[in-house]
PDB file of N, CA and C in Angstrom:
ATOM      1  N   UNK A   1       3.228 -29.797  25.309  1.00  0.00           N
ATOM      2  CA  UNK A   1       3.097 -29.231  23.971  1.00  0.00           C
ATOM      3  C   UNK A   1       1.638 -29.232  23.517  1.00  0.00           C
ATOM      4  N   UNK A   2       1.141 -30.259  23.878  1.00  0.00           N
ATOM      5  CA  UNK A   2      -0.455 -30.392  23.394  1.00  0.00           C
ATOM      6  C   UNK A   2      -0.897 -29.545  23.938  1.00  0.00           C
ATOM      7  N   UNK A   3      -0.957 -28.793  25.270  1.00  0.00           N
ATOM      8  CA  UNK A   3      -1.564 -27.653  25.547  1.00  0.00           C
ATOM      9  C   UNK A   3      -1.533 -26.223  25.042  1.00  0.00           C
ATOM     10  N   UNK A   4       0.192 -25.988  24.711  1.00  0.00           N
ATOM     11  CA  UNK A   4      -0.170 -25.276  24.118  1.00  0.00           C
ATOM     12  C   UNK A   4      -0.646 -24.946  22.692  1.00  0.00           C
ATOM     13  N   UNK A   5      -0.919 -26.192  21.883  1.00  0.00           N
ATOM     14  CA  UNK A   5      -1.263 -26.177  20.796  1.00  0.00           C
ATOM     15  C   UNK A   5      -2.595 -25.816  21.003  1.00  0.00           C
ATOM     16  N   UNK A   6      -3.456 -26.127  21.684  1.00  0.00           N
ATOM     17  CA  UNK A   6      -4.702 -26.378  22.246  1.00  0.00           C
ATOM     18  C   UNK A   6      -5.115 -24.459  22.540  1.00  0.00           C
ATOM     19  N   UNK A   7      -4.069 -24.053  23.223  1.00  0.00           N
ATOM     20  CA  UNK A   7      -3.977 -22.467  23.868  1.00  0.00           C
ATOM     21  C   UNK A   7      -4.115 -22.115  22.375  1.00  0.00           C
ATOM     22  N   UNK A   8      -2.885 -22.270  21.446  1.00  0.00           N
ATOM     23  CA  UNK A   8      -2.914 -21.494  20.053  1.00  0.00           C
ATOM     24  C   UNK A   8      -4.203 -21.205  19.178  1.00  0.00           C
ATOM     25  N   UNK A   9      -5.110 -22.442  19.798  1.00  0.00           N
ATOM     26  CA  UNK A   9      -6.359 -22.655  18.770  1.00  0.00           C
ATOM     27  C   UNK A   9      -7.525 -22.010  18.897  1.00  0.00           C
ATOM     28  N   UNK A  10      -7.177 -21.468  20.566  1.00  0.00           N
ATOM     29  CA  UNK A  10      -8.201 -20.988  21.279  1.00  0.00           C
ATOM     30  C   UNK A  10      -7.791 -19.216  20.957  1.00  0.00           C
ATOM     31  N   UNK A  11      -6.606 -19.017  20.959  1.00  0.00           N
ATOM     32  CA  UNK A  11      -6.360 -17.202  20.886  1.00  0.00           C
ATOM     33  C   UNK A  11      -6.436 -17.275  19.236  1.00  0.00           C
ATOM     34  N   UNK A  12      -6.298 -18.318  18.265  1.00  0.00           N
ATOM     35  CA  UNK A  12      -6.599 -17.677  17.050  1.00  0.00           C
ATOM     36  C   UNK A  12      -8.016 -17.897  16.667  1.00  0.00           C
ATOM     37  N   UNK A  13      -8.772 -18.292  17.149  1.00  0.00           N
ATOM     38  CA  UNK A  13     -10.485 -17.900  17.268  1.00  0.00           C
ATOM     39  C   UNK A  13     -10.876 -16.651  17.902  1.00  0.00           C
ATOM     40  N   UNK A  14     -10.207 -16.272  19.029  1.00  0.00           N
ATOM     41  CA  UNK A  14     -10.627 -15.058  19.715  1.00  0.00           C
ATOM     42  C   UNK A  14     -10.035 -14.149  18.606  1.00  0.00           C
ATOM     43  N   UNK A  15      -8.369 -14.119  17.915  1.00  0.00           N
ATOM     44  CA  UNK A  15      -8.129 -12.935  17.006  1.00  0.00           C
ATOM     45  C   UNK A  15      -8.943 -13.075  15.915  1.00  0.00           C
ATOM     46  N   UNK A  16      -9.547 -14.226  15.410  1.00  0.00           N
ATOM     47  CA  UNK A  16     -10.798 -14.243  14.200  1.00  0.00           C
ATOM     48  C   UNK A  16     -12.027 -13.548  14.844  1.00  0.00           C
ATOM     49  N   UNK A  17     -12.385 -13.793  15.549  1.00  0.00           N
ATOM     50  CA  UNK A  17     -13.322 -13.025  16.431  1.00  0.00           C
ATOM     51  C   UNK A  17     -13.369 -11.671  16.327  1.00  0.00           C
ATOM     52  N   UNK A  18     -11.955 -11.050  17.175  1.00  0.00           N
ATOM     53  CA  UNK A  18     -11.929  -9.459  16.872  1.00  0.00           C
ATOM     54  C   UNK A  18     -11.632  -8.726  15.499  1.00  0.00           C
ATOM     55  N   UNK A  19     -10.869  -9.601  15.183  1.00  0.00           N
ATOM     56  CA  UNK A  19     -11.181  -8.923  13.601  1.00  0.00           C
ATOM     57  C   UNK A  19     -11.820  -8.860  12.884  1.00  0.00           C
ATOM     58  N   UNK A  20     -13.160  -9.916  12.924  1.00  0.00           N
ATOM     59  CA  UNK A  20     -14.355 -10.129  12.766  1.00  0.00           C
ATOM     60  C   UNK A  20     -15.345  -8.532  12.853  1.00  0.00           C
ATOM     61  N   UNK A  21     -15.095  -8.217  13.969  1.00  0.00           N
ATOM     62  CA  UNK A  21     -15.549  -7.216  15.058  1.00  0.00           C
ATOM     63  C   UNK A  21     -15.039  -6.347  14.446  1.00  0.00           C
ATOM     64  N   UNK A  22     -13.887  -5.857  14.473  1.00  0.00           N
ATOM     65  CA  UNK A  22     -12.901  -4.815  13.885  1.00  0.00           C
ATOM     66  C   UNK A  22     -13.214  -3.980  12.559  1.00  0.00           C
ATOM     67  N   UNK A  23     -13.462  -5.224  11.286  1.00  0.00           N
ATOM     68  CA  UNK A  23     -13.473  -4.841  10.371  1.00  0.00           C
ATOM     69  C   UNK A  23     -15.175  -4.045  10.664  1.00  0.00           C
ATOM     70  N   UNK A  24     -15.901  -4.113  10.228  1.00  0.00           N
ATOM     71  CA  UNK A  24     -17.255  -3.430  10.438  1.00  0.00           C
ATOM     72  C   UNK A  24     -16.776  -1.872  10.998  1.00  0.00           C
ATOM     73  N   UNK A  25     -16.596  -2.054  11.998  1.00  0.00           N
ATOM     74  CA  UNK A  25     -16.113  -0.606  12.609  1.00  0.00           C
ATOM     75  C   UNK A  25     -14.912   0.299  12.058  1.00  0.00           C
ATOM     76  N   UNK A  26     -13.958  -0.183  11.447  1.00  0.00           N
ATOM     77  CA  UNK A  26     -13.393  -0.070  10.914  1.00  0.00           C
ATOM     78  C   UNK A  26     -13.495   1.074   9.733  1.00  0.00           C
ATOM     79  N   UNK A  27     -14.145   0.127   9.042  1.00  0.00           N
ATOM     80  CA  UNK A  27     -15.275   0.961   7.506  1.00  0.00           C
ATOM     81  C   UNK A  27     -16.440   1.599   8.006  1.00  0.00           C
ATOM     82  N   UNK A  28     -16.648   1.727   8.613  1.00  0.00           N
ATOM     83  CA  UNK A  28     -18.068   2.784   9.158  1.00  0.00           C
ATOM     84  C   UNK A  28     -16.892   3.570   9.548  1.00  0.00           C
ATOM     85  N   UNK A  29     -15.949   3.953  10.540  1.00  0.00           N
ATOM     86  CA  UNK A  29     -15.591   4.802  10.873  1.00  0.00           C
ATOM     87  C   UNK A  29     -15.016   5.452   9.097  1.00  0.00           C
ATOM     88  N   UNK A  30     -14.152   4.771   8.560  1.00  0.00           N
ATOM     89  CA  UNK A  30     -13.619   5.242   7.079  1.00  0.00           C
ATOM     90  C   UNK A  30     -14.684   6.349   6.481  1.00  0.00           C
ATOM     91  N   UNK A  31     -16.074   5.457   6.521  1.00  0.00           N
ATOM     92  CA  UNK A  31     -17.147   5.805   5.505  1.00  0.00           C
ATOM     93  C   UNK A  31     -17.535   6.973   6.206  1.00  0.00           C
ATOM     94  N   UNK A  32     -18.198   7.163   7.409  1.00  0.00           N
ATOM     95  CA  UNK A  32     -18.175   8.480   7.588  1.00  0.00           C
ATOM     96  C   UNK A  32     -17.191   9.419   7.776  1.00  0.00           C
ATOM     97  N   UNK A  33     -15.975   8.975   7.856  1.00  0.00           N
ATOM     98  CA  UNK A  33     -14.590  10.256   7.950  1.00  0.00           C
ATOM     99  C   UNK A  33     -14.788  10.966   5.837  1.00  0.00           C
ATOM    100  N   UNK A  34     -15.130   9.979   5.168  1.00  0.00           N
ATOM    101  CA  UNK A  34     -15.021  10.176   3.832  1.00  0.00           C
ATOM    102  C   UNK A  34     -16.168  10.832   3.494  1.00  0.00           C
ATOM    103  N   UNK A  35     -17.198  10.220   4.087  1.00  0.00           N
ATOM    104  CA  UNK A  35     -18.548  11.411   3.249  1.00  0.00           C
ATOM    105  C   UNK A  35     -18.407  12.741   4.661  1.00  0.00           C
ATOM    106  N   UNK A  36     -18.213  12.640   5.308  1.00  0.00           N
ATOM    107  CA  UNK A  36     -18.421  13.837   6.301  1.00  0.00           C
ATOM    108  C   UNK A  36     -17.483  15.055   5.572  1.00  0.00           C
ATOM    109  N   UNK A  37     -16.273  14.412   4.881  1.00  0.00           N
ATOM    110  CA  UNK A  37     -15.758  15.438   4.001  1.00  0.00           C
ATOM    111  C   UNK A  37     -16.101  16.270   3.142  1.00  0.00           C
TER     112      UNK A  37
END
């Protein structure tokens, strides 16, 4: 069990990570779909 608690701690840093990542790109893509209009 301790491992996978250990696993859990490690993939919810990597999904903080990409969403980290995500958001930025995210809104740039928004922002230019909106002014390109």
């Amino acid at each position: 069990m301790r491992f996978i608690k250990h696993n859990a701690k490690k993939w919810y840093y990597i999904g903080f990570a990409a969403a980290l990542a995500l958001v930025p790109a995210l809104t740039a893509l928004a922002d230019g779909g909106s002014s390109s209009e």
